[in-house]
C-alpha atoms as a PDB file:
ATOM      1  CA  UNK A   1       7.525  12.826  30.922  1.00  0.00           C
ATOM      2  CA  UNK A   2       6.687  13.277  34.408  1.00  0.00           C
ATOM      3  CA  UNK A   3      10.466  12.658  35.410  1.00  0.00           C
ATOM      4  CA  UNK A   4      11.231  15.611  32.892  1.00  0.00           C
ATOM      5  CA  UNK A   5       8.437  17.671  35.027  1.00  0.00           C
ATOM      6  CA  UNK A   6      10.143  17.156  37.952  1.00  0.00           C
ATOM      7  CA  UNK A   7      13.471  17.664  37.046  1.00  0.00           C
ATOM      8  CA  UNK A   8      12.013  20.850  35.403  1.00  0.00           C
ATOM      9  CA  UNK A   9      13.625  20.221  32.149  1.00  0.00           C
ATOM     10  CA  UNK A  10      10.848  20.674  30.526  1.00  0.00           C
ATOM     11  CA  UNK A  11      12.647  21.624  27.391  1.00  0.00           C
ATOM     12  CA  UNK A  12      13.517  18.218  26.946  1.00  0.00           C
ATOM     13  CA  UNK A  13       9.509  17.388  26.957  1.00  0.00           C
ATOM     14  CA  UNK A  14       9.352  19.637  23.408  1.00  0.00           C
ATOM     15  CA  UNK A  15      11.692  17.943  21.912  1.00  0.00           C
ATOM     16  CA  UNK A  16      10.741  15.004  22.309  1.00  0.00           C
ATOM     17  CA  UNK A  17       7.236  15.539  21.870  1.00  0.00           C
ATOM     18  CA  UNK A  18       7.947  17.430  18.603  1.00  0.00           C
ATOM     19  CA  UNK A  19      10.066  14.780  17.281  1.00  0.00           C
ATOM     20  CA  UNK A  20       7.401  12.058  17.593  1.00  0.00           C
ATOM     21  CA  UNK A  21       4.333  15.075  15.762  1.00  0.00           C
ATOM     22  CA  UNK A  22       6.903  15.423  13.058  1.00  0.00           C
ATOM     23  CA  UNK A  23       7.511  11.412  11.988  1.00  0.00           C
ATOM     24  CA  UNK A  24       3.891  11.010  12.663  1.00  0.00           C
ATOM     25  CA  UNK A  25       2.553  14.162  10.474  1.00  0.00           C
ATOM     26  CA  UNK A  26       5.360  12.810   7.471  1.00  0.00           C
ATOM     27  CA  UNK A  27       4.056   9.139   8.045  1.00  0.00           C
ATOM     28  CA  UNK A  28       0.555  10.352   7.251  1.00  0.00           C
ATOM     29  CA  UNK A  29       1.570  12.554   4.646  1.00  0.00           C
ATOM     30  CA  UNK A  30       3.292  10.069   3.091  1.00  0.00           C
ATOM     31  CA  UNK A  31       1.113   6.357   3.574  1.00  0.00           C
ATOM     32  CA  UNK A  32      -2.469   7.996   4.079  1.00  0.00           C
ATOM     33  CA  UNK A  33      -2.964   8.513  -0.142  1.00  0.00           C
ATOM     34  CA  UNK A  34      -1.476   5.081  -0.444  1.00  0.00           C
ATOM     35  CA  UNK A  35      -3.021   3.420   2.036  1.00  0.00           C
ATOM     36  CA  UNK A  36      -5.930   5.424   2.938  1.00  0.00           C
ATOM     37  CA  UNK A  37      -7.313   6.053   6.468  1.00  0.00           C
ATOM     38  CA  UNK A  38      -6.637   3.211   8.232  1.00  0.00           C
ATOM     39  CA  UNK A  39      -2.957   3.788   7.903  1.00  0.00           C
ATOM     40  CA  UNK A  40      -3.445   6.789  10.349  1.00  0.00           C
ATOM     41  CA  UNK A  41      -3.897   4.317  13.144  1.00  0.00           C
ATOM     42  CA  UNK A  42      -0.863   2.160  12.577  1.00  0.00           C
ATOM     43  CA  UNK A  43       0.889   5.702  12.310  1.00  0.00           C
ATOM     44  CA  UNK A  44       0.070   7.238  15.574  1.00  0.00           C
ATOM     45  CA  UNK A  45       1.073   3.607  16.996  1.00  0.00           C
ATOM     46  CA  UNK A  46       4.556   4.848  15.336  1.00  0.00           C
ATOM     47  CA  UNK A  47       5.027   8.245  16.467  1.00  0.00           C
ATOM     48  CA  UNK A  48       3.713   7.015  20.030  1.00  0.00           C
ATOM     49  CA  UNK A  49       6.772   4.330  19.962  1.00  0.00           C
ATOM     50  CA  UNK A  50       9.214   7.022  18.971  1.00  0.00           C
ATOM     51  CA  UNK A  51       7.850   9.315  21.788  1.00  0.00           C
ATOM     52  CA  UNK A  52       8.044   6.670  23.960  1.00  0.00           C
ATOM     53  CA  UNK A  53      11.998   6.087  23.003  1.00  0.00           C
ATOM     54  CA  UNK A  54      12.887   9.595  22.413  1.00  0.00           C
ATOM     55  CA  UNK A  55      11.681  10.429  26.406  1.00  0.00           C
ATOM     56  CA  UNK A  56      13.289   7.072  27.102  1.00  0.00           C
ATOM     57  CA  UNK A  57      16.656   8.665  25.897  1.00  0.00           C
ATOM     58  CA  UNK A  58      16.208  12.248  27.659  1.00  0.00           C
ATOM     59  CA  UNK A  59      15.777  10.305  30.783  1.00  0.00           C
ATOM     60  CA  UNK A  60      18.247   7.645  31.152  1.00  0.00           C
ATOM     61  CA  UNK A  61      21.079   9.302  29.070  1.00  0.00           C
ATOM     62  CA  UNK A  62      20.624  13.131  29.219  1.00  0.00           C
ATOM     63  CA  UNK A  63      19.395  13.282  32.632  1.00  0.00           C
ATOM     64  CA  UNK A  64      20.897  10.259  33.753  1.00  0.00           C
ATOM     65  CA  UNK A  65      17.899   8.980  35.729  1.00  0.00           C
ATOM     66  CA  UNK A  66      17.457   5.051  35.837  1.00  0.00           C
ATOM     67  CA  UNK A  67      13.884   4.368  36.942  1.00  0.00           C
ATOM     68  CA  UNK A  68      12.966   1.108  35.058  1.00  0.00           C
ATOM     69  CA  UNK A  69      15.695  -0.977  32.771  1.00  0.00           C
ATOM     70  CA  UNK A  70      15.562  -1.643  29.331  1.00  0.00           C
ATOM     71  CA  UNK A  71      14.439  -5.189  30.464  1.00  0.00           C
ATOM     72  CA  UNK A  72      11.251  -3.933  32.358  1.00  0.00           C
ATOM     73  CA  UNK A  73      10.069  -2.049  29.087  1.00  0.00           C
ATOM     74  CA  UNK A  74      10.943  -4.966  26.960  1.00  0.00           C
ATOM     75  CA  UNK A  75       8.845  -7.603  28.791  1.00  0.00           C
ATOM     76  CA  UNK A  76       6.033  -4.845  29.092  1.00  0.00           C
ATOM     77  CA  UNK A  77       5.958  -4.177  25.796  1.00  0.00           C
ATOM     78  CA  UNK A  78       6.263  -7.929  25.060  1.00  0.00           C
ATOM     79  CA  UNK A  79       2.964  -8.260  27.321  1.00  0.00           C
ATOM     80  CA  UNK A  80       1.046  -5.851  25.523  1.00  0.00           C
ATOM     81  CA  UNK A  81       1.817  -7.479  21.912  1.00  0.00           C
ATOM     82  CA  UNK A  82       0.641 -11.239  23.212  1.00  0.00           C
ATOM     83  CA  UNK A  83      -2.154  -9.945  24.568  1.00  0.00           C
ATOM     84  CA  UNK A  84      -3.341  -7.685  21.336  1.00  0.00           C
ATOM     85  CA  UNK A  85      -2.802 -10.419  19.244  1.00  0.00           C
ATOM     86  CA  UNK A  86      -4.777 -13.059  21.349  1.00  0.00           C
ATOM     87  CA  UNK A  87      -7.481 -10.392  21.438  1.00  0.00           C
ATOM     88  CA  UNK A  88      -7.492  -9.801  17.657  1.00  0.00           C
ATOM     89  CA  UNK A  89      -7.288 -13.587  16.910  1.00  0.00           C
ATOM     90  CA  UNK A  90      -9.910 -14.257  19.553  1.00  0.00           C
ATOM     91  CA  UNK A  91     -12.093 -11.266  19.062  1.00  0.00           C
ATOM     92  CA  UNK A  92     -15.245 -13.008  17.671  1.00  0.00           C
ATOM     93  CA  UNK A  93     -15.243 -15.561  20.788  1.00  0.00           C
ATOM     94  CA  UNK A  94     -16.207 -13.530  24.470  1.00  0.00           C
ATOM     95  CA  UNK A  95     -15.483 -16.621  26.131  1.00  0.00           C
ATOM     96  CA  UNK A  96     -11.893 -17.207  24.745  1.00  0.00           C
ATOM     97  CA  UNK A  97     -10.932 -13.135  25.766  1.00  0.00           C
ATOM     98  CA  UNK A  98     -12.708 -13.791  29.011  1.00  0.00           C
ATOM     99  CA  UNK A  99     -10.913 -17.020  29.701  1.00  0.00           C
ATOM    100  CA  UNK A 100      -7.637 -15.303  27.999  1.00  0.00           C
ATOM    101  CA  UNK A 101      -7.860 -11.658  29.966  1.00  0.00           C
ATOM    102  CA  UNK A 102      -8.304 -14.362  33.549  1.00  0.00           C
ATOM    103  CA  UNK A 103      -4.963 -16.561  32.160  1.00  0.00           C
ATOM    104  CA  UNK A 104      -2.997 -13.944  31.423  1.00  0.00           C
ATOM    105  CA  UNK A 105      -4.008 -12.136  35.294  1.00  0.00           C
ATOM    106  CA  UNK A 106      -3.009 -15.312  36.984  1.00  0.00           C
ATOM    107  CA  UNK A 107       0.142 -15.539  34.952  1.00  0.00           C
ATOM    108  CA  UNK A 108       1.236 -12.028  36.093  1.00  0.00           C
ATOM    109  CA  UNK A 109      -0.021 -12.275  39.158  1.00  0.00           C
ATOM    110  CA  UNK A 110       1.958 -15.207  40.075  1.00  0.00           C
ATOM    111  CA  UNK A 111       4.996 -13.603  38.434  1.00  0.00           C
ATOM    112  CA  UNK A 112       4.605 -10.429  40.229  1.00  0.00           C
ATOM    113  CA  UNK A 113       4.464 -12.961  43.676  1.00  0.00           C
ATOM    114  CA  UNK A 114       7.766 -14.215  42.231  1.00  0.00           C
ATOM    115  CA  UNK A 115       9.904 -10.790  42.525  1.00  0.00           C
ATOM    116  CA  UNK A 116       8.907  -9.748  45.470  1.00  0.00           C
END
């Protein structure tokens, strides 16, 4: 969003923005008397994808700004899952998140080292 802010488009921020409150507002509607409350969470994970694609979209194809690649997001995002789900499967053992959280530093760490 910040990119939209500074290109003062901030049109483009609405849309977006109200594109990711509408699919999360008819997700809940929808899966929250099914499911029940719970649901909400894994909806608002949802809508906060789509936001993150919809801006994603405004600013590499309607503005034509390249900042980051596809691939930078990708291996972000591929971070962030390994790391929930070695918290989640380790989350009744401090010492395996501690040892995990201290892994998972080094390994980026050393990758970061690698690019530059």
């Amino acid at each position: 969003m910040n990119v939209e802010f500074y290109t003062r488009k901030t049109r483009l921020i609405s849309i977006g923005t109200i594109l990711a409150a509408v699919i999360n507002v008819v997700l809940n509607i929808v899966l929250i008397p099914k499911y029940g409350y719970v649901i909400a969470a894994v909806t608002t994970i949802v809508s906060n994808f789509f936001l993150f694609v919809f801006h994603f979209i405004i600013v590499n194809y309607l503005l034509r700004i390249r900042i980051f690649g596809i691939r930078f997001h990708l291996v972000s995002l591929s971070y962030v899952v390994i790391a929930t789900t070695v918290f989640m499967v380790f989350q009744n053992y401090l010492l395996m998140r501690i040892s995990a959280l201290v892994l998972g530093t080094i390994c980026l760490y050393s990758v970061y080292k690698r690019t530059k």
